[in-house]
Protein backbone atom coordinates (compact mmCIF):
# COMPACT_ATOMS: atom_id res chain seq x y z
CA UNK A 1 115.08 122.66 104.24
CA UNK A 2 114.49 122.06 107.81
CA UNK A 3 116.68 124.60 109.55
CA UNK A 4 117.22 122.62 113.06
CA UNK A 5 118.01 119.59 110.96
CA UNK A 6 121.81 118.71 110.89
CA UNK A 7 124.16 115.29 110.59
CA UNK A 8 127.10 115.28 113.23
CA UNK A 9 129.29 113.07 111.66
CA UNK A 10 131.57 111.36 114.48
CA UNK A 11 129.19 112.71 116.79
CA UNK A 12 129.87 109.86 119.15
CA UNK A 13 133.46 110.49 119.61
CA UNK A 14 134.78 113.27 122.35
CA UNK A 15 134.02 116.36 120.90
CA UNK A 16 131.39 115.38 118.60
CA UNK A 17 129.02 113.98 121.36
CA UNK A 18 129.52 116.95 123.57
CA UNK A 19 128.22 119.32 120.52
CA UNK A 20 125.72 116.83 119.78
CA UNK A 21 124.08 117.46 123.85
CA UNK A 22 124.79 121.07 122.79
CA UNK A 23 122.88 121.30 119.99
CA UNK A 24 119.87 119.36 121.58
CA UNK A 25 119.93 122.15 124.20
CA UNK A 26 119.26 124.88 121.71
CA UNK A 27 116.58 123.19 119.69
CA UNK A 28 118.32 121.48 116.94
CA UNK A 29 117.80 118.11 115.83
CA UNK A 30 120.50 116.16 115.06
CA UNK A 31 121.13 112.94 113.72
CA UNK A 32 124.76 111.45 114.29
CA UNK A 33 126.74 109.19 112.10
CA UNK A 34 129.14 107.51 113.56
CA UNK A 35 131.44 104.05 112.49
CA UNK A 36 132.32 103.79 116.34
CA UNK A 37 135.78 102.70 115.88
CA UNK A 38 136.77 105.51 118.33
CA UNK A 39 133.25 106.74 119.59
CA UNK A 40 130.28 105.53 121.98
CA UNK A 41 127.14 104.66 121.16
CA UNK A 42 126.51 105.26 124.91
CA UNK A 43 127.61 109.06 124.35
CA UNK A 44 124.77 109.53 121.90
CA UNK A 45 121.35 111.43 123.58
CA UNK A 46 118.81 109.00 123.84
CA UNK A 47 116.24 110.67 121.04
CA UNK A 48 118.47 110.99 118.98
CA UNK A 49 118.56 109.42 115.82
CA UNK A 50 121.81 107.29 115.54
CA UNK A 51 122.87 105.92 112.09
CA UNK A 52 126.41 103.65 112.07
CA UNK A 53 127.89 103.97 109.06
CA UNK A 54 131.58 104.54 107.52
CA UNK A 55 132.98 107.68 105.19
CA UNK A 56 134.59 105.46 103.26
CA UNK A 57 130.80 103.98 102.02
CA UNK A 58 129.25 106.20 99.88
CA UNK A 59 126.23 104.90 100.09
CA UNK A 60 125.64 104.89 103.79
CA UNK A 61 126.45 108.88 103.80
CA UNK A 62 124.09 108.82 101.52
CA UNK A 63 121.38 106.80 103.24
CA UNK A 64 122.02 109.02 106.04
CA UNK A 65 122.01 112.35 104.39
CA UNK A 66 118.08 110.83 103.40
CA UNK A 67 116.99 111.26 107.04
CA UNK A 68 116.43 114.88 106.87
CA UNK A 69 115.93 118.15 104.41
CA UNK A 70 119.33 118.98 106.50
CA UNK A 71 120.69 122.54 106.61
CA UNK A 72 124.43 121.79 107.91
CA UNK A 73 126.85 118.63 108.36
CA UNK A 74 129.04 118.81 111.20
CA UNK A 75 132.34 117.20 110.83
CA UNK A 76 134.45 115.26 113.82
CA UNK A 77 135.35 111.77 112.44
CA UNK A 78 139.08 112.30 111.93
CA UNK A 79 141.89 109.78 112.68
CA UNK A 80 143.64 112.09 115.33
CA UNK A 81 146.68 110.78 116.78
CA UNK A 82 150.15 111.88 115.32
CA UNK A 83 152.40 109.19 116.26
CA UNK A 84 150.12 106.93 114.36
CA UNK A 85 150.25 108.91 111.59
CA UNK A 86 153.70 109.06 111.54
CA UNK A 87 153.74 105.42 111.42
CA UNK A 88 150.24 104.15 108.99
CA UNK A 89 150.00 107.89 107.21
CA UNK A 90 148.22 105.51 104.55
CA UNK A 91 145.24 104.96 106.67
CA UNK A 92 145.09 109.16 107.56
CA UNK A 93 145.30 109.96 103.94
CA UNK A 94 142.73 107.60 103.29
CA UNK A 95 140.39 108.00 106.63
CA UNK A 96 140.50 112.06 106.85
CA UNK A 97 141.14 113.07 103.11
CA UNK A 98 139.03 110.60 101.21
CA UNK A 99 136.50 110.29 103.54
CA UNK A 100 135.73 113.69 103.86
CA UNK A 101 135.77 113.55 99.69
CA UNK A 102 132.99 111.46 100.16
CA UNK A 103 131.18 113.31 102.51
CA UNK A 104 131.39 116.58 100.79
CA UNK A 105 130.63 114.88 97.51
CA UNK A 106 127.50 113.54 98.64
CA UNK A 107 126.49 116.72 100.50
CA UNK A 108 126.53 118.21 97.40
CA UNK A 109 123.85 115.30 95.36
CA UNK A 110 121.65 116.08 98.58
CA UNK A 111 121.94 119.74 98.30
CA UNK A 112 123.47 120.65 101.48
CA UNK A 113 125.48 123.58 101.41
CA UNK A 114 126.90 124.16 104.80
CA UNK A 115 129.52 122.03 106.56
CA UNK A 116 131.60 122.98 109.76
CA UNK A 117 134.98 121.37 110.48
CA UNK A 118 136.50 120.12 113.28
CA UNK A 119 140.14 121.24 112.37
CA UNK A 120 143.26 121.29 114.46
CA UNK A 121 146.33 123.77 115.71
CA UNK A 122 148.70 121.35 114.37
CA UNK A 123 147.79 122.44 110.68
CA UNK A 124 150.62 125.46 111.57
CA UNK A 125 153.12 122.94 112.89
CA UNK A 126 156.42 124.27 113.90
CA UNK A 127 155.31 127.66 116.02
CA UNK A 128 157.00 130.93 114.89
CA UNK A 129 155.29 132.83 117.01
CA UNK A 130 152.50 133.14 120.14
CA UNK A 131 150.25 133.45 120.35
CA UNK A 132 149.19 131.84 117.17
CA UNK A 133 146.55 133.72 115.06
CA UNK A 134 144.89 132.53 111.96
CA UNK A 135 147.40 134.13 109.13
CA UNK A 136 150.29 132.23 110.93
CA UNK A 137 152.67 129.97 107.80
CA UNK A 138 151.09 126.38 107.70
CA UNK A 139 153.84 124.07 107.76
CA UNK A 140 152.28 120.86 109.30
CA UNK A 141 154.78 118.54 110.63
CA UNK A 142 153.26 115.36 110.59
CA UNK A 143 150.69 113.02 108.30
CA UNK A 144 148.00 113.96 110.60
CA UNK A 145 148.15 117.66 110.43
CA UNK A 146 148.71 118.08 107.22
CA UNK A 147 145.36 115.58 106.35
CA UNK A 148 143.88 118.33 108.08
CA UNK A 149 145.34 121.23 105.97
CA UNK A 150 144.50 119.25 103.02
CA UNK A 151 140.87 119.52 104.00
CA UNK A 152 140.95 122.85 105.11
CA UNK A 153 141.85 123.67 101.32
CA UNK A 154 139.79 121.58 99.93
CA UNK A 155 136.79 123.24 101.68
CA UNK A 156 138.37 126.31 99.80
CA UNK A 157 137.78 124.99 96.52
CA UNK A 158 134.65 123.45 96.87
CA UNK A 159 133.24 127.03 98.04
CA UNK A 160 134.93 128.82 95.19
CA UNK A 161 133.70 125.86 92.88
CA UNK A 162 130.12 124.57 93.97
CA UNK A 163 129.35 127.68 96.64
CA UNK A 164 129.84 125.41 99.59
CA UNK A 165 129.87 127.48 102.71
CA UNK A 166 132.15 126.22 105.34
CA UNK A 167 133.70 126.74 109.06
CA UNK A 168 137.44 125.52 110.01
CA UNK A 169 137.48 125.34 113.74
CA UNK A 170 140.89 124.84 114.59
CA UNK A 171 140.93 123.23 117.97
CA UNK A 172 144.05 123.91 120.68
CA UNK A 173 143.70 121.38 124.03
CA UNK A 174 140.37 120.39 124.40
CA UNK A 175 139.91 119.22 127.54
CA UNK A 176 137.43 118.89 130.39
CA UNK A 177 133.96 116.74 130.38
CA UNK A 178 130.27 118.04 130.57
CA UNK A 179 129.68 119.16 133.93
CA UNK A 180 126.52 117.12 134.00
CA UNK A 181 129.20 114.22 134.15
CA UNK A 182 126.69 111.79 131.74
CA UNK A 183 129.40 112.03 129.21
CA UNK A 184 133.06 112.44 128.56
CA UNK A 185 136.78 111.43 127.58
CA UNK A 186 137.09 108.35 126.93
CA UNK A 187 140.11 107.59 124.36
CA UNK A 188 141.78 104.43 123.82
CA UNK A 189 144.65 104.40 123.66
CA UNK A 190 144.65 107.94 125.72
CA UNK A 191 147.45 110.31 125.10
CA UNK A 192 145.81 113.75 126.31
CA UNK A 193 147.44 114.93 129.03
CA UNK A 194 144.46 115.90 131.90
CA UNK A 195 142.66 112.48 131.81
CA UNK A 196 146.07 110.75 132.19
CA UNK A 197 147.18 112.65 135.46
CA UNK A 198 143.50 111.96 136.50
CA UNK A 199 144.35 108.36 135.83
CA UNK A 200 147.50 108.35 138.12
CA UNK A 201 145.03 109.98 140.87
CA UNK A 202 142.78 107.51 140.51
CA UNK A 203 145.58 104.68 141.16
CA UNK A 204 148.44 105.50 143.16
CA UNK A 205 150.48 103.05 141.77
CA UNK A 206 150.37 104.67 138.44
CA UNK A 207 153.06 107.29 137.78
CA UNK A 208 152.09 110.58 135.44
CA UNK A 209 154.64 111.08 132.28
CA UNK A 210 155.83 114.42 131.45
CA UNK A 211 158.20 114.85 128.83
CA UNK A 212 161.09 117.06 128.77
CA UNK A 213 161.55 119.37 131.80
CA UNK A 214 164.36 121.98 129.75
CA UNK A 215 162.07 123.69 127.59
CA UNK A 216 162.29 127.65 127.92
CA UNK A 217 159.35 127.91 130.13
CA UNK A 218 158.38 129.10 133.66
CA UNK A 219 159.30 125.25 135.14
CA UNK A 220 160.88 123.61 132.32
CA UNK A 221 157.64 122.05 130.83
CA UNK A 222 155.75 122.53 127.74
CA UNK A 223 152.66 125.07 127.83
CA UNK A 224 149.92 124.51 125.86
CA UNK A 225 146.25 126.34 126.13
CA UNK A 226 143.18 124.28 127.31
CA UNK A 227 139.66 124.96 126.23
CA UNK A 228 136.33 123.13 127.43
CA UNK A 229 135.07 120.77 125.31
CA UNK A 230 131.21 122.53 125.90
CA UNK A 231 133.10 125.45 124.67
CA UNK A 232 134.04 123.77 121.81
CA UNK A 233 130.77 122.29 121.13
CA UNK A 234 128.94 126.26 121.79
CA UNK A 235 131.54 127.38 119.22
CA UNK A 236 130.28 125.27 116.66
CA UNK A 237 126.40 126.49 117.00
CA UNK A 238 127.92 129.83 116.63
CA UNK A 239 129.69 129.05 113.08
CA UNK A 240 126.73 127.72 111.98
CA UNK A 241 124.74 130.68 112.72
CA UNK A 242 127.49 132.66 111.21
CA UNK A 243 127.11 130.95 107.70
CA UNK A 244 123.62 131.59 107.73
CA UNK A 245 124.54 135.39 107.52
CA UNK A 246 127.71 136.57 106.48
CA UNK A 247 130.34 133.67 107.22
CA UNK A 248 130.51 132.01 103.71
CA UNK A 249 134.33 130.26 103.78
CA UNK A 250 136.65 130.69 107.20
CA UNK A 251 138.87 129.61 109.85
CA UNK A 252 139.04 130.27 113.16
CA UNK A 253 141.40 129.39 116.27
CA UNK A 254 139.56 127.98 119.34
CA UNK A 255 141.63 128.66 122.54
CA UNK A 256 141.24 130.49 125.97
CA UNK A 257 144.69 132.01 124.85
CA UNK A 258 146.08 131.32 128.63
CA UNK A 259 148.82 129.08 128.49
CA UNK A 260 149.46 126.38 131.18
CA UNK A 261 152.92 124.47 131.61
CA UNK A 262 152.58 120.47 132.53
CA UNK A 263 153.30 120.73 135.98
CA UNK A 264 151.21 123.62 136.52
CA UNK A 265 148.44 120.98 135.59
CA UNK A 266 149.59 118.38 137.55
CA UNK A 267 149.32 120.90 140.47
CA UNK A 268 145.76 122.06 139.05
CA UNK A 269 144.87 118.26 139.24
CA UNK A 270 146.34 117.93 143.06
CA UNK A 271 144.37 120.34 143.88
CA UNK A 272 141.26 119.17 142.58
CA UNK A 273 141.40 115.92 143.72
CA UNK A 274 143.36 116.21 146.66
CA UNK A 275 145.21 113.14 145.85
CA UNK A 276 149.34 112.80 145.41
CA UNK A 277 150.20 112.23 141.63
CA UNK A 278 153.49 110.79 141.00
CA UNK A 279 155.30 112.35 137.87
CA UNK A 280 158.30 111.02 136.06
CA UNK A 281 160.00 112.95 133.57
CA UNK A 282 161.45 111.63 130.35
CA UNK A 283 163.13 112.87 127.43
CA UNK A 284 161.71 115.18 124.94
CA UNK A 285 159.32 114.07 122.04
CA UNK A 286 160.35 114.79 118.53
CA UNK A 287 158.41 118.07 117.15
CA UNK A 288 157.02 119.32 120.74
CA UNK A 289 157.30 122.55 120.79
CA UNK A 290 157.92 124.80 123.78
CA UNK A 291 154.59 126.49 123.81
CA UNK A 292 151.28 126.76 122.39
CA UNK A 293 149.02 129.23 122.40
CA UNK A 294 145.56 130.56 120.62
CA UNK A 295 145.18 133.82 119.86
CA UNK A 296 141.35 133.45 119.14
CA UNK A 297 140.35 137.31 118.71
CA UNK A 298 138.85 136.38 115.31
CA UNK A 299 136.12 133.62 116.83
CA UNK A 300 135.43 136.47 119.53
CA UNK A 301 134.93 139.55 117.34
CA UNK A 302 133.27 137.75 114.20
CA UNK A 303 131.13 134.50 116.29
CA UNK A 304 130.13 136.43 119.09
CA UNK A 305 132.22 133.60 120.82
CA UNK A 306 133.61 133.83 124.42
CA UNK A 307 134.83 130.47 126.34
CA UNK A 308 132.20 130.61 129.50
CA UNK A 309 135.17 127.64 131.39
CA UNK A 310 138.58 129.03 131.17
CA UNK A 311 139.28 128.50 134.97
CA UNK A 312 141.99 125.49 134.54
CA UNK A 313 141.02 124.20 137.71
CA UNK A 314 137.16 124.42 136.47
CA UNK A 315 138.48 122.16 133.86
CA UNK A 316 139.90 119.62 135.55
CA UNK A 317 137.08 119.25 138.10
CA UNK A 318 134.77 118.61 135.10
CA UNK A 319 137.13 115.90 133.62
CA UNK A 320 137.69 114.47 137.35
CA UNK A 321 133.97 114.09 138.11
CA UNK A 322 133.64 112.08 134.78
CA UNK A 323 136.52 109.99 135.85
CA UNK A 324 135.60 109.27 139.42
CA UNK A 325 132.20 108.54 138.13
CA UNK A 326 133.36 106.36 135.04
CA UNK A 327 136.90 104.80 136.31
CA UNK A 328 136.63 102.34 133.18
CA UNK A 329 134.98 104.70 131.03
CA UNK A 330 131.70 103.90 129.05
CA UNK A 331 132.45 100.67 129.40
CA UNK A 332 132.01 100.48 133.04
């Protein structure tokens, strides 16, 4: 088995391209699948093998689990937005459960035995406490986390089953851009909250959303806790190296475990930019809760993992040089 080999599946979306550059930077070889109804091909190394295929076709996870004697598969394509889900949960049960049947079923004929996942916070759903650690009651509130709790357990069984070793990385805010600026955020439609006050900087005529300013915070606005995307992407080498030791079947919270309210990152992104950024605020949205927060000691103390960009403004420089650089994305 070739031990730098691995598949990044969805490795042209967001995250998945940034772990993608990542793992190219430590020696790995990957090869990303990708169906591109969300991702770039333009986010995707050139050098790097590129195969476009769809979860819900066997047979081209197959064909591209035949590229490569591959030791790991890492996992990003997800349908991700929870308002959709709400909606079409048909097409989350279908995209995210199913097709990650498939993949893990044909990981299996091609004798791969190490997968990590690109999970989420919102498999705990309505918060108890913060910060959140991993032992927290999951209780998703929506289609799209509980897809995502659905796989999480069925990663469970196939270990206890088939000896499948797996990582659950489950993500808080990722945020920011590579601070190369060659790659970054580009969603569509885009409902993360740093790349849509960047927006309103970049065009004055654009007004910033926040909604609900009565929540029990320090201004009235919902916290949540940001982490780099390249920390992301670093925390996934790190899983994998676990599972090569002693990690056979976990979960972990990703999060710099600093919470920020709204406005205090509309006021991180006025100072970066130096630009006004005009903010309405609207009504609450159903199921937000008041604040968010990772308590990640367990991705420290067992991955040897520490976020290297938890400056907020660091953050949102990274995701405003993108943006100034890319004003219409990959497109432009």
């Amino acid at each position: 088995m070739g031990a730098k080999d691995v598949l990044v599946v969805g490795g042209a979306g967001y995250v998945g391209s940034h772990t993608v550059r990542y793992l190219v930077r430590k020696g790995y070889r990957p090869v990303v699948f990708d169906n591109l109804s969300t991702g770039h091909r333009a986010s995707v190394p050139r050098g790097v093998p590129f195969v476009k295929g769809d979860l819900l076709k066997p047979a081209s996870i197959g064909r591209a689990l035949e590229k490569a004697p591959f030791a790991a598969v890492f996992h990003f394509a997800a349908k991700a937005l929870v308002g959709e889900s709400v909606e079409n949960p048909a097409l989350y049960y279908r995209e995210n459960v199913t097709g990650t049947l498939n993949l893990l079923e044909a990981m299996l004929a091609h004798r791969v035995k190490r997968i990590v996942f690109s999970s989420t916070a919102a498999t705990y759903g309505n918060v108890e406490a913060v910060p959140l650690t991993e032992d927290h009651p999951k209780n998703p509130c929506n289609p799209y986390g509980f897809t995502k709790w659905a796989i999480e357990r069925m990663l469970e069984d196939f270990h206890a089953a088939y000896g499948l070793r797996s990582v659950r990385l489950r993500y808080f805010n990722a945020a920011g851009c590579d601070p190369s600026g060659e790659i970054g955020e580009d969603h569509d439609p885009e409902t993360h909250l740093i790349p849509n006050i960047l927006k309103a900087a970049l065009n004055s005529r654009r007004k910033m959303k926040i909604f609900g300013d009565d929540y029990p915070t320090i201004d009235g606005t919902c916290v949540r806790d940001y982490i780099h995307v390249t920390d992301l992407a670093q925390a996934h080498v790190l899983a994998l190296d676990a599972m090569k030791k002693d990690v056979h079947c976990d979960a972990f919270n990703l999060g710099n475990g600093n919470g920020y309210s709204c406005m205090q990152v509309v006021e991180a992104a006025r100072r970066v930019t130096g630009r006004s950024i005009a903010v309405t605020v609207t009504g609450r949205r159903p199921g937000d809760p008041a604040i968010l927060v990772a308590g990640a000691d367990r991705a420290r103390d067992v991955l040897g993992w520490s976020p290297a960009h938890d400056s907020l403004d660091e953050i949102v420089e990274t995701a405003w040089r993108w943006m100034v650089a890319h004003p219409r994305g990959y497109v432009g």
